[in-house]
PDB file of N, CA and C in Angstrom:
ATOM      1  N   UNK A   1       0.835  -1.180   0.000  1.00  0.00           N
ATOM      2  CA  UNK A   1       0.000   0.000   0.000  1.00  0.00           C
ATOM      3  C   UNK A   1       0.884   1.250   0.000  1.00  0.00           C
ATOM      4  N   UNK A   2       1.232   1.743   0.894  1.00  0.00           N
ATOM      5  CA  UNK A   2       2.053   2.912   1.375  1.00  0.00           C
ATOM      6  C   UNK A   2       3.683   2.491   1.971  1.00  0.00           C
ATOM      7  N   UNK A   3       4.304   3.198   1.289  1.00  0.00           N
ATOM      8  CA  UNK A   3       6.215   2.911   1.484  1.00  0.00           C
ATOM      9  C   UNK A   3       6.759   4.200   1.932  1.00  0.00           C
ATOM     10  N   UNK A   4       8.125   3.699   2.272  1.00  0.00           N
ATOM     11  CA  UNK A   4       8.616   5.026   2.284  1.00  0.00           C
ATOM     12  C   UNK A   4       9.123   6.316   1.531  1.00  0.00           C
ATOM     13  N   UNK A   5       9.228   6.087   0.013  1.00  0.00           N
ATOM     14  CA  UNK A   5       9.229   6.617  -0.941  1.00  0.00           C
ATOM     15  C   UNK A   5       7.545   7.552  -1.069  1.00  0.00           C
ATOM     16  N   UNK A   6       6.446   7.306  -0.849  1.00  0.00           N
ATOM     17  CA  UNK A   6       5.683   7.381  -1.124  1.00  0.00           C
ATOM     18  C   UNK A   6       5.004   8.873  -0.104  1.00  0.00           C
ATOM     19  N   UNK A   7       5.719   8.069   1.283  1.00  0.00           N
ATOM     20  CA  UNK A   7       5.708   9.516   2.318  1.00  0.00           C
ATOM     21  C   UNK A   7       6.679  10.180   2.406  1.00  0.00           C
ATOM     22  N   UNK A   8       7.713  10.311   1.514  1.00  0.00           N
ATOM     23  CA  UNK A   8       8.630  11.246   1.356  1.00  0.00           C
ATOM     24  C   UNK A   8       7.954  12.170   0.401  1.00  0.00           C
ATOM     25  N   UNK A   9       6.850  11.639  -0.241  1.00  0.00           N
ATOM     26  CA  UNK A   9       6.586  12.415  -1.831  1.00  0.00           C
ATOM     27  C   UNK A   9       5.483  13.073  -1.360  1.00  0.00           C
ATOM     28  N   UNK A  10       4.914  12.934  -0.520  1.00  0.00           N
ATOM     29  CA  UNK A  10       3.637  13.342   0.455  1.00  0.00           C
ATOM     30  C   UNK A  10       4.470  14.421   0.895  1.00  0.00           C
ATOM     31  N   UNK A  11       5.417  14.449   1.807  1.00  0.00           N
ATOM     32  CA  UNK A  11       5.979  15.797   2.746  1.00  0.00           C
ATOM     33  C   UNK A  11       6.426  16.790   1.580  1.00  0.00           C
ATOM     34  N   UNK A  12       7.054  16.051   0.575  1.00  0.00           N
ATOM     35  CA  UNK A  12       7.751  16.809  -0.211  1.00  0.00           C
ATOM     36  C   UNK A  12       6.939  17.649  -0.827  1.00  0.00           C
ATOM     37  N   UNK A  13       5.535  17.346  -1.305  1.00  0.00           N
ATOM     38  CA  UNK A  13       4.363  18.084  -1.764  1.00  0.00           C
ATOM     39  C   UNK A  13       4.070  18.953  -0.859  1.00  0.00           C
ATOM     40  N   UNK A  14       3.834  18.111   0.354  1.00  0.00           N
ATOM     41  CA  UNK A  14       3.261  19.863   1.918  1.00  0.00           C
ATOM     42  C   UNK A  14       4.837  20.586   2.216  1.00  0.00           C
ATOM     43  N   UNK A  15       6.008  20.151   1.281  1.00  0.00           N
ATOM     44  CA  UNK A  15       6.816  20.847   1.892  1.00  0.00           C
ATOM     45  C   UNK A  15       7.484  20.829   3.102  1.00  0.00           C
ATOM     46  N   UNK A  16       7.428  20.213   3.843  1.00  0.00           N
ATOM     47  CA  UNK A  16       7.663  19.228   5.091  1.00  0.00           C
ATOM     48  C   UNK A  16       8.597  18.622   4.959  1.00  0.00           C
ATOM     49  N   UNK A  17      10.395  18.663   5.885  1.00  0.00           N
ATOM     50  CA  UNK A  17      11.400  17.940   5.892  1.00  0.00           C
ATOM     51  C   UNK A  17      11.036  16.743   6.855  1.00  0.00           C
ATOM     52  N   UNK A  18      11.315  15.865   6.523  1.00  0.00           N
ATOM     53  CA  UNK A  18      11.252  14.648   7.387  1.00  0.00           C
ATOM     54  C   UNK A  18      12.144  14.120   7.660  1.00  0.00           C
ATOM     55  N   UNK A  19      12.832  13.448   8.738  1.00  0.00           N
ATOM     56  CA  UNK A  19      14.064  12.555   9.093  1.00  0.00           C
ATOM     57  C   UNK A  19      13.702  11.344   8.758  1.00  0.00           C
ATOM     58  N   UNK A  20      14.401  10.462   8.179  1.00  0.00           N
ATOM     59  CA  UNK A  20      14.457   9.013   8.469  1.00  0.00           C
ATOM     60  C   UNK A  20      13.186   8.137   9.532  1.00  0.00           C
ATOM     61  N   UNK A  21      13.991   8.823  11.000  1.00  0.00           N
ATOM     62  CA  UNK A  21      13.045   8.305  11.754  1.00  0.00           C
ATOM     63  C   UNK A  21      10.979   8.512  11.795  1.00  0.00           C
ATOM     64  N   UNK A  22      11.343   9.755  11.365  1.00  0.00           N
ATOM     65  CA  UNK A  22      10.242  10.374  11.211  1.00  0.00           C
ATOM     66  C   UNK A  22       9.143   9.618   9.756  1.00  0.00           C
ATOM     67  N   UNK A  23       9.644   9.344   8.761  1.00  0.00           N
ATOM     68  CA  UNK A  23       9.353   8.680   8.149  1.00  0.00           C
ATOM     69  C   UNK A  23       9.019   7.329   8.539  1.00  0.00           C
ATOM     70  N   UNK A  24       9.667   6.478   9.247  1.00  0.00           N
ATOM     71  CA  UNK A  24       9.173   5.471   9.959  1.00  0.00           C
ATOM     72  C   UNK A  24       8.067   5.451  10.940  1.00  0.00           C
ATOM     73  N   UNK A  25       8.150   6.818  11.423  1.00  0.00           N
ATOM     74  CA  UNK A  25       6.764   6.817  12.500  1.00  0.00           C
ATOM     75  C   UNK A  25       5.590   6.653  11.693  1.00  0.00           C
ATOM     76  N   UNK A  26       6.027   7.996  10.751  1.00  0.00           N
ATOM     77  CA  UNK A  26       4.302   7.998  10.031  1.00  0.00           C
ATOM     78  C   UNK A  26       3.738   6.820   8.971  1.00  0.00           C
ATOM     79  N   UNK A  27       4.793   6.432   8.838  1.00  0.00           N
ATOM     80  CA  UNK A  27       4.110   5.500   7.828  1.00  0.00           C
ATOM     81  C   UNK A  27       2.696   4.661   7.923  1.00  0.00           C
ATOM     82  N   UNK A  28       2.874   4.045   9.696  1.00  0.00           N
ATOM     83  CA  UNK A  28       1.899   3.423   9.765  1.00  0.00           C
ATOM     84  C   UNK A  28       0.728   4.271  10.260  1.00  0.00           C
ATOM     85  N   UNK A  29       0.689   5.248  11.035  1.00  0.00           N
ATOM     86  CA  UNK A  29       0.092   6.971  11.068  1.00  0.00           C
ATOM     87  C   UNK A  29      -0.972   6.956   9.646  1.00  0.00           C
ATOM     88  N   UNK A  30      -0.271   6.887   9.012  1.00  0.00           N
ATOM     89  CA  UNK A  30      -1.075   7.355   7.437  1.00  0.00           C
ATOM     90  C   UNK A  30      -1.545   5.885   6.973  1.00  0.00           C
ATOM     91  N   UNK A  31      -1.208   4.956   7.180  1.00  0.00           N
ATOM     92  CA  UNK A  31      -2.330   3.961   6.533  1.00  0.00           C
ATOM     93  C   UNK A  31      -3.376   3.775   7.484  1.00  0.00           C
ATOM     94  N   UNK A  32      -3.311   3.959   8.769  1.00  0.00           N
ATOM     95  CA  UNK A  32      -4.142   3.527   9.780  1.00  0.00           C
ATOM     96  C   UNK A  32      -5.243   5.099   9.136  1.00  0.00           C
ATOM     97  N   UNK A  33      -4.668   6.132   8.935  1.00  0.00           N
ATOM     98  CA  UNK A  33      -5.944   7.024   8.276  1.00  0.00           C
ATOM     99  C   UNK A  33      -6.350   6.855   6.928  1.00  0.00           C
ATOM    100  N   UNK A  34      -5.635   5.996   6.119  1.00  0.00           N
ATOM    101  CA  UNK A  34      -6.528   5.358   5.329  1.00  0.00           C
ATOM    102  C   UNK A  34      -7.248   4.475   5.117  1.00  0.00           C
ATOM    103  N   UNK A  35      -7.072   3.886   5.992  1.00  0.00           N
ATOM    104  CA  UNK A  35      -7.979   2.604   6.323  1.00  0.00           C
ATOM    105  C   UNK A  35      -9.334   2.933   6.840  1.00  0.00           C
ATOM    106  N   UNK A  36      -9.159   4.148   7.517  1.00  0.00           N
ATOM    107  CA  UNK A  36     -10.828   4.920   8.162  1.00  0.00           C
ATOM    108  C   UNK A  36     -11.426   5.361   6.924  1.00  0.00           C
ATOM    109  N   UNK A  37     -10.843   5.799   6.437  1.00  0.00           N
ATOM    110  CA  UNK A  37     -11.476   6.706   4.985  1.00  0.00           C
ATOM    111  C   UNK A  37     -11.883   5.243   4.229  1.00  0.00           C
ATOM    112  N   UNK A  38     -11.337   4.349   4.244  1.00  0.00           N
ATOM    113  CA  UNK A  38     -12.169   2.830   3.415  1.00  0.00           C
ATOM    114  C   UNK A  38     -12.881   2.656   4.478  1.00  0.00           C
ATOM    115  N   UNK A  39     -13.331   2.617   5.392  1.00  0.00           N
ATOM    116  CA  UNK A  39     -13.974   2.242   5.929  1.00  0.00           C
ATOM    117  C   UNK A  39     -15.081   3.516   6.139  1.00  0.00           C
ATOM    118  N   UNK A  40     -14.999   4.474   6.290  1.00  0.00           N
ATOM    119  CA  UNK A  40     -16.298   5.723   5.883  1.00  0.00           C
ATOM    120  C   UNK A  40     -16.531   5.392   4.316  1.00  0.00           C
ATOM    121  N   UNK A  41     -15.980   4.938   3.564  1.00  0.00           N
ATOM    122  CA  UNK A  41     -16.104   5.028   2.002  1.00  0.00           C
ATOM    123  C   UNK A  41     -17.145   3.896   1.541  1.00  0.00           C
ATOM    124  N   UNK A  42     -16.931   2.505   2.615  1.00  0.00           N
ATOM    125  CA  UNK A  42     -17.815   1.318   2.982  1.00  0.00           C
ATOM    126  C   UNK A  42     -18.917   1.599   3.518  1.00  0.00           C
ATOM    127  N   UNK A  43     -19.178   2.270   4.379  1.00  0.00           N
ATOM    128  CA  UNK A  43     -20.141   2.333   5.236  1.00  0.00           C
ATOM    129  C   UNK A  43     -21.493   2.523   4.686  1.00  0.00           C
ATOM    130  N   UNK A  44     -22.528   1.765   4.836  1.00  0.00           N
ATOM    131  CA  UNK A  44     -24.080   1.901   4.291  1.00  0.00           C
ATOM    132  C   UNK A  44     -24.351   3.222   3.815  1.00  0.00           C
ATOM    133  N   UNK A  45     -25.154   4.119   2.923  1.00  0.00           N
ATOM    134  CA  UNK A  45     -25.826   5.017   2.777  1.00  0.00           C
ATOM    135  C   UNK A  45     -26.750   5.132   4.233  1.00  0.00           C
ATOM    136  N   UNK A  46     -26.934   5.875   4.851  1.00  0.00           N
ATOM    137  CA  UNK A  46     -27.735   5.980   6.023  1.00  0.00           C
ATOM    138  C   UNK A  46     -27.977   7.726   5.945  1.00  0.00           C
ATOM    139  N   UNK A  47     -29.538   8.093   6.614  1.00  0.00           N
ATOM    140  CA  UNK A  47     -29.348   9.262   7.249  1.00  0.00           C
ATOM    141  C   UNK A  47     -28.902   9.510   8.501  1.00  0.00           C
ATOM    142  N   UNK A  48     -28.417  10.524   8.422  1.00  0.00           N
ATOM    143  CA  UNK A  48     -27.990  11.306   9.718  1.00  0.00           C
ATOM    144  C   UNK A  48     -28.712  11.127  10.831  1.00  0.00           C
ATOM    145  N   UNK A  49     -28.281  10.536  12.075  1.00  0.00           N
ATOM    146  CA  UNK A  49     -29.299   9.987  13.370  1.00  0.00           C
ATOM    147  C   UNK A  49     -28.672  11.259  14.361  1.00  0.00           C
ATOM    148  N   UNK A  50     -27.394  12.204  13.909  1.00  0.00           N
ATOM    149  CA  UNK A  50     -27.276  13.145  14.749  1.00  0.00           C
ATOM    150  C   UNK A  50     -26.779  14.186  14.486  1.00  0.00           C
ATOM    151  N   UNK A  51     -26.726  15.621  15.050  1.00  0.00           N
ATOM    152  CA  UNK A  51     -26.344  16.221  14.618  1.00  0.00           C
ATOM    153  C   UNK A  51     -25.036  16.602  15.538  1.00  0.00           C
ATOM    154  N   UNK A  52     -23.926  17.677  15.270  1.00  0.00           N
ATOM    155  CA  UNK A  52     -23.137  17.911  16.237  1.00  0.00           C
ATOM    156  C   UNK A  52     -23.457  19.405  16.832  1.00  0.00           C
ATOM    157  N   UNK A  53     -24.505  19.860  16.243  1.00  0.00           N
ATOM    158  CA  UNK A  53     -25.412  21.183  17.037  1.00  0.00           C
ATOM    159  C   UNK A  53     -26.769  21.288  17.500  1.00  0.00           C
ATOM    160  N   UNK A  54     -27.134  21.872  18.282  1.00  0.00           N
ATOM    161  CA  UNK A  54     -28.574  21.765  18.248  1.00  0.00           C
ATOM    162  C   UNK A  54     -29.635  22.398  17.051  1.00  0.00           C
ATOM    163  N   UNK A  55     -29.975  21.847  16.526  1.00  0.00           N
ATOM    164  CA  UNK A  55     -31.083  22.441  15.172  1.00  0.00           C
ATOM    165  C   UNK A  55     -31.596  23.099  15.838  1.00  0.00           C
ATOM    166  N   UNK A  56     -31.892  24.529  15.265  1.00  0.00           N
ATOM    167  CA  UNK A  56     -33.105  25.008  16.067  1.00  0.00           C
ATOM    168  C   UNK A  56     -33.982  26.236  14.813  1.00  0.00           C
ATOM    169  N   UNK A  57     -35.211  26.778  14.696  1.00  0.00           N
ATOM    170  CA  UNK A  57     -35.583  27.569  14.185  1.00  0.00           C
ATOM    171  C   UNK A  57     -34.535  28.815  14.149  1.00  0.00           C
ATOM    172  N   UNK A  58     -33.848  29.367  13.255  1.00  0.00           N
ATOM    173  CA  UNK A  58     -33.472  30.735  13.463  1.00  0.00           C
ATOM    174  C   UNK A  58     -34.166  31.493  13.230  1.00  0.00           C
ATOM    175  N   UNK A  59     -35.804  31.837  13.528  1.00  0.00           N
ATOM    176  CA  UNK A  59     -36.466  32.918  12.837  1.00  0.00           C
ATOM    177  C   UNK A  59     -37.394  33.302  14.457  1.00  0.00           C
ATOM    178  N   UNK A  60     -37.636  34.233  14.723  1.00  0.00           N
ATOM    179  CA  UNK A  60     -38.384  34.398  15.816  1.00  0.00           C
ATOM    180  C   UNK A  60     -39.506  36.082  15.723  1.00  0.00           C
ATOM    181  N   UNK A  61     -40.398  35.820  16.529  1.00  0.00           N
ATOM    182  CA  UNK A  61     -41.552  36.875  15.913  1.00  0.00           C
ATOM    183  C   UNK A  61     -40.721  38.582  16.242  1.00  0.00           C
ATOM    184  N   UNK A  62     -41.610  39.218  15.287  1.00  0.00           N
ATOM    185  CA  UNK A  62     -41.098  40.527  15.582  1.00  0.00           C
ATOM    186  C   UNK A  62     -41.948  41.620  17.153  1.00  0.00           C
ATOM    187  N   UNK A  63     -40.953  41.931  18.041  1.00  0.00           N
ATOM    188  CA  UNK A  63     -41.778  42.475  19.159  1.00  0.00           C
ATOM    189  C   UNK A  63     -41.214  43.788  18.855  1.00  0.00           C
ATOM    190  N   UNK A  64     -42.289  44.777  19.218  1.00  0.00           N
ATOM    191  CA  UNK A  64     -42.247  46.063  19.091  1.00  0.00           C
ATOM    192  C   UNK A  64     -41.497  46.634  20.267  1.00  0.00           C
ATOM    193  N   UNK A  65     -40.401  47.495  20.077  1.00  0.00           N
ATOM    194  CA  UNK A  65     -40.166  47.772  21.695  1.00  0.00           C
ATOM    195  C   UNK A  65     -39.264  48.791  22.119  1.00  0.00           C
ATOM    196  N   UNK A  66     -39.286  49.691  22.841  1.00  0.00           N
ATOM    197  CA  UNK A  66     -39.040  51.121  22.356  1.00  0.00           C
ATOM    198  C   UNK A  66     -37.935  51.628  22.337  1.00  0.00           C
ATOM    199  N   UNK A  67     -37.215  52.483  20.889  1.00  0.00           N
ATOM    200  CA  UNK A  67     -35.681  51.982  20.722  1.00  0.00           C
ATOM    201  C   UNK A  67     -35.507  53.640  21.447  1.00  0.00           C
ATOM    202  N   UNK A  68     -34.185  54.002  21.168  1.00  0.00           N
ATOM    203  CA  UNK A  68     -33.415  54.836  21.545  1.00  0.00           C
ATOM    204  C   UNK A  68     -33.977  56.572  20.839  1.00  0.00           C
ATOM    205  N   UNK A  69     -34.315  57.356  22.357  1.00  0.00           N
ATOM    206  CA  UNK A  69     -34.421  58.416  21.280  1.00  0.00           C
ATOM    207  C   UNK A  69     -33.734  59.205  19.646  1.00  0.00           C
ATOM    208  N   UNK A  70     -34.252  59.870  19.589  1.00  0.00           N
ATOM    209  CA  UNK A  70     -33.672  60.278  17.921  1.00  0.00           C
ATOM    210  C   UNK A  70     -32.546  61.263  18.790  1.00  0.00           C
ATOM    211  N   UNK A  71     -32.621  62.364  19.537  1.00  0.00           N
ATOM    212  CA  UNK A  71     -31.891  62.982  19.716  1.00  0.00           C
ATOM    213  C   UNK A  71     -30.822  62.603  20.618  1.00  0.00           C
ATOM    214  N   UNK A  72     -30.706  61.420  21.495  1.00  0.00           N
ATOM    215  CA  UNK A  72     -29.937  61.190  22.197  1.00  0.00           C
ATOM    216  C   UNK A  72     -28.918  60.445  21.305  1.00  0.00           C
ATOM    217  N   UNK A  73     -29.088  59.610  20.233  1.00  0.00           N
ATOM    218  CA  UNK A  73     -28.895  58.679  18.898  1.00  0.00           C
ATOM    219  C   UNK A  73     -27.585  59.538  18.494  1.00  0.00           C
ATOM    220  N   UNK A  74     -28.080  61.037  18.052  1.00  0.00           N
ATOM    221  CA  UNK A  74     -27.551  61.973  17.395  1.00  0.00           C
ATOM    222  C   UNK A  74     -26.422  62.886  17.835  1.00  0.00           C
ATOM    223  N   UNK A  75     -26.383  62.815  19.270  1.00  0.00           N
ATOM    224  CA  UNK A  75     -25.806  64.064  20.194  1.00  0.00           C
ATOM    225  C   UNK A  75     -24.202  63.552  20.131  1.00  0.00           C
ATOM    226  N   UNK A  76     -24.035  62.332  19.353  1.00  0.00           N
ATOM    227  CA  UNK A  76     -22.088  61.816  19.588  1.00  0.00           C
ATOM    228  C   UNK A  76     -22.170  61.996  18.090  1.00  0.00           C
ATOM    229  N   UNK A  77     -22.751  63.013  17.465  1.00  0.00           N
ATOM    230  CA  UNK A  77     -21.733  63.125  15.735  1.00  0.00           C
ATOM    231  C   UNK A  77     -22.218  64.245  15.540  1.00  0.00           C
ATOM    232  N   UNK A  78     -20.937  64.582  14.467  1.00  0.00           N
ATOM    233  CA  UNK A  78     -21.643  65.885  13.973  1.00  0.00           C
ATOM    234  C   UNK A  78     -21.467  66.017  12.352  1.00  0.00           C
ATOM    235  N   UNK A  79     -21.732  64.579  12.212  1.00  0.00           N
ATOM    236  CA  UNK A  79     -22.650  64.334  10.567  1.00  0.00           C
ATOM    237  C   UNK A  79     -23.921  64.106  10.525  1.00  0.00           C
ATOM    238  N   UNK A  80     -24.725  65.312  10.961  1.00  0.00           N
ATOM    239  CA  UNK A  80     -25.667  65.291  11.119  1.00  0.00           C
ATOM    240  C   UNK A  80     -26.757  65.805  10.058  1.00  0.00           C
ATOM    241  N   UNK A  81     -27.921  65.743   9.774  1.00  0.00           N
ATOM    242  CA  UNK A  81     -28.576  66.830   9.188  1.00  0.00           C
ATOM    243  C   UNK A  81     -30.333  66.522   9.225  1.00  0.00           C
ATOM    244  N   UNK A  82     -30.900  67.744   9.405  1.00  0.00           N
ATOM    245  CA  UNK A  82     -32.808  67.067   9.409  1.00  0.00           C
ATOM    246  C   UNK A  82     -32.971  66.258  10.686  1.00  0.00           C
ATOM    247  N   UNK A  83     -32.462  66.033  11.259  1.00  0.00           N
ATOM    248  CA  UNK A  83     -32.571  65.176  12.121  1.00  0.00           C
ATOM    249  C   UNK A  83     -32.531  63.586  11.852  1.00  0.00           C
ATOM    250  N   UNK A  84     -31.187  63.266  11.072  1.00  0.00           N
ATOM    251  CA  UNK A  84     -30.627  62.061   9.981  1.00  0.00           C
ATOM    252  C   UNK A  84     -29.351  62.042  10.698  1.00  0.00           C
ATOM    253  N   UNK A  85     -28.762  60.763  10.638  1.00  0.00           N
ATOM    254  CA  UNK A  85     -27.210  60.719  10.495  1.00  0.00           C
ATOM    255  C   UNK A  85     -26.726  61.128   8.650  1.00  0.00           C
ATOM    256  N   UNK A  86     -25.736  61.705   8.538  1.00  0.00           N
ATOM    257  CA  UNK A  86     -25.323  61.955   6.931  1.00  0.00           C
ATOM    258  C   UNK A  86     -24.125  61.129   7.064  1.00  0.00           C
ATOM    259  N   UNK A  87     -24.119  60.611   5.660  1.00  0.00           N
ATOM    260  CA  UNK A  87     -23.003  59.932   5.579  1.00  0.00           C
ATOM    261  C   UNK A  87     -22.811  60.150   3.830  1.00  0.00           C
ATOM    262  N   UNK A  88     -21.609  59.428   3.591  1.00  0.00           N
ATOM    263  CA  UNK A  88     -21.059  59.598   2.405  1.00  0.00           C
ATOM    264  C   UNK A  88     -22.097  59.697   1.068  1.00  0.00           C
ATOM    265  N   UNK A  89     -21.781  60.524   0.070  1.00  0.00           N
ATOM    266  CA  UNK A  89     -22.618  60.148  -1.010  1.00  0.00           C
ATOM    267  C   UNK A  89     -22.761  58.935  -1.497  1.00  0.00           C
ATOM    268  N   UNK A  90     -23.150  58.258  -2.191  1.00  0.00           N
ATOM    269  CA  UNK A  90     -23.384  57.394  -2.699  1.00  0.00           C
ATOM    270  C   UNK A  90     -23.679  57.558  -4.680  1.00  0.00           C
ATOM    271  N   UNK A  91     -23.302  56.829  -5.067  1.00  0.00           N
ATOM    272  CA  UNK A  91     -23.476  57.570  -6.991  1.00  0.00           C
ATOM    273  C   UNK A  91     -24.428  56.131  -6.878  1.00  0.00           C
TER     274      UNK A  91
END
């Protein structure tokens, strides 16, 4: 399956110096993660029995509720005008 030539050509692609020894570690490192991936690749078609978040509605009703006066809003700028914030033109 996988040699040592093969994970030299792997590091050499991510760019990754490897020692000797180091090459010996991973070797079996990387088939043992390919062997999961055949084995997710095996695995039945099934739906999803879970999720890793809670699902939930993101939409919730609108409540009316009383925001911030206009003039208090206004009193930290002085891009002001009409009783508006002004901001840049726009074309």
């Amino acid at each position: 399956m996988l040699d040592k030539d093969m994970i030299r050509k792997i590091a050499k692609n991510a760019k990754v110096e490897l020692t000797e020894e180091e090459t010996k570690e991973f070797l079996p490192q990387i088939e043992d993660v390919l062997e999961w991936f055949k084995a997710i690749e095996n695995a039945p078609d099934m739906e999803m029995s879970m999720h890793p978040i809670k699902i939930r509605d993101a939409f919730r009703d609108d409540i009316v509720e009383q925001s911030m006066p206009k003039e208090y809003a206004l009193q930290g700028t002085d891009h002001k005008k009409d009783g508006y914030f002004k901001g840049p033109r726009a074309v």
